[in-house]
Protein backbone atom coordinates (compact mmCIF):
# COMPACT_ATOMS: atom_id res chain seq x y z
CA UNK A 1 4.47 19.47 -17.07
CA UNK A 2 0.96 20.85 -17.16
CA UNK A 3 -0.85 21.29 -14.53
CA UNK A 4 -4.30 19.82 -15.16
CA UNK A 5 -1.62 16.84 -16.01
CA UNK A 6 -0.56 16.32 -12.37
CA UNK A 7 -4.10 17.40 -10.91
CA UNK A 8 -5.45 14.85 -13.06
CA UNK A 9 -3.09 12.11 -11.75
CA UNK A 10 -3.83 12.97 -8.64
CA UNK A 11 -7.54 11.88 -8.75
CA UNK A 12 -7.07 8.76 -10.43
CA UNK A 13 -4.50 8.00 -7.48
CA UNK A 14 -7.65 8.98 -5.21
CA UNK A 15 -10.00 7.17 -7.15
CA UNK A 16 -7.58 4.09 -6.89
CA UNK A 17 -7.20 4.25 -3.75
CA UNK A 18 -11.18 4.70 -2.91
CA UNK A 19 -12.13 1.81 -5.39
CA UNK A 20 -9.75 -1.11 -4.23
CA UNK A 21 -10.76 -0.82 -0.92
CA UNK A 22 -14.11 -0.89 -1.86
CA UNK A 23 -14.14 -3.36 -4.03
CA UNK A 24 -15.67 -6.70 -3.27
CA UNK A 25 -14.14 -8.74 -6.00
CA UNK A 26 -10.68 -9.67 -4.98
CA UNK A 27 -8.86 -10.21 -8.61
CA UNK A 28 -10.73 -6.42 -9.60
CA UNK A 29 -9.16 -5.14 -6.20
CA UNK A 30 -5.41 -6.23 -7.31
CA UNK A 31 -5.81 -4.79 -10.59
CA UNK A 32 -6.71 -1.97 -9.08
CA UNK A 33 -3.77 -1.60 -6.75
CA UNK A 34 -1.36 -1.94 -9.87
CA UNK A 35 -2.84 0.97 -11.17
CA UNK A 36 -2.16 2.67 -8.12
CA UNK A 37 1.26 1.82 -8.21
CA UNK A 38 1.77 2.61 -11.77
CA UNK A 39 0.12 5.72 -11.33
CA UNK A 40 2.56 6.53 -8.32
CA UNK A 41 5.65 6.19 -10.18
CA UNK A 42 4.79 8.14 -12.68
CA UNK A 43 4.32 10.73 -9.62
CA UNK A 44 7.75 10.16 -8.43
CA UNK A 45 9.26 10.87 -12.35
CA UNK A 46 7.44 13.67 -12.05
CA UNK A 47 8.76 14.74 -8.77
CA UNK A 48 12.00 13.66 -10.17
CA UNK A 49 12.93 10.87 -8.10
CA UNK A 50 13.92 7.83 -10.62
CA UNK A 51 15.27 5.65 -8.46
CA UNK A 52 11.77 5.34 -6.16
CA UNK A 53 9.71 5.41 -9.58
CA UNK A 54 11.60 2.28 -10.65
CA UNK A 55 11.09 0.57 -7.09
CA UNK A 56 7.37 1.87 -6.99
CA UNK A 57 7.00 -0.16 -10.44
CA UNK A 58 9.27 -2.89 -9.79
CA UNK A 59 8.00 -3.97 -6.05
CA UNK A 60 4.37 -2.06 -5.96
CA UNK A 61 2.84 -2.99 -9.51
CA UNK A 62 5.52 -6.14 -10.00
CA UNK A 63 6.03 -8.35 -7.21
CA UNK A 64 3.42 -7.37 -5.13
CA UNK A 65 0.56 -7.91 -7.49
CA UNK A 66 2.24 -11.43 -8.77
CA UNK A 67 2.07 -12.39 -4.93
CA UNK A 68 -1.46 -11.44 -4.55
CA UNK A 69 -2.41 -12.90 -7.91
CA UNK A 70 -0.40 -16.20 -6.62
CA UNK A 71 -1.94 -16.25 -3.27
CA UNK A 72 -5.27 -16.18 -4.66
CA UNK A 73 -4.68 -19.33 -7.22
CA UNK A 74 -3.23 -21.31 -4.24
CA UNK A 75 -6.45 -20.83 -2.18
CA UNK A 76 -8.86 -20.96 -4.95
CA UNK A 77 -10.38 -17.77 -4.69
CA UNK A 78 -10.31 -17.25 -8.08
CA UNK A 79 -11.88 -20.36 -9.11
CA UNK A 80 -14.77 -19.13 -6.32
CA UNK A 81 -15.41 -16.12 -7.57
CA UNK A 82 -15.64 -17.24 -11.22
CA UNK A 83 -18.21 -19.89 -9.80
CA UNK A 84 -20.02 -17.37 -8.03
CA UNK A 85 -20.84 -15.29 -11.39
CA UNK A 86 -21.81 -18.03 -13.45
CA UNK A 87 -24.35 -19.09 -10.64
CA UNK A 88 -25.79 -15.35 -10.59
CA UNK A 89 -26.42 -15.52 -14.67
């Protein structure tokens, strides 16, 4: 693989990282996290490790972001924040 390839990878993981925790919108911060995790397996294919690629995918950008998006539709956070940018306009 080319080398501007992984350096490249490795400051969108950076910027990930940086942006969802800085994020004050909560859906933008879980769709931010997925791309972390996305962007992480594709790290571990890379460092040849298949098996945590497929778990990094599966759990990180999978279940955990389902959970998250669940949690927020069962407190109505989502609902909020949609209310909150109408009011603003």
């Amino acid at each position: 693989m080319s080398d501007l390839f992984i350096f490249l990878l490795l400051v969108f993981l950076i910027v990930c990282a940086v942006a969802a925790s800085l994020t004050k919108k909560l859906l933008a911060s879980i769709v931010i996290f997925m791309s972390y995790s996305l962007i992480m397996s594709v790290i571990w294919v890379l460092l040849e490790s298949p098996d945590l690629a497929i778990t990094e995918a599966a759990v990180g950008a999978g279940v955990t972001s389902l959970l998250f998006f669940t949690t927020l539709k069962k407190i109505h956070a989502i609902e909020e924040e949609i209310r909150d940018e109408q009011a603003e306009k």
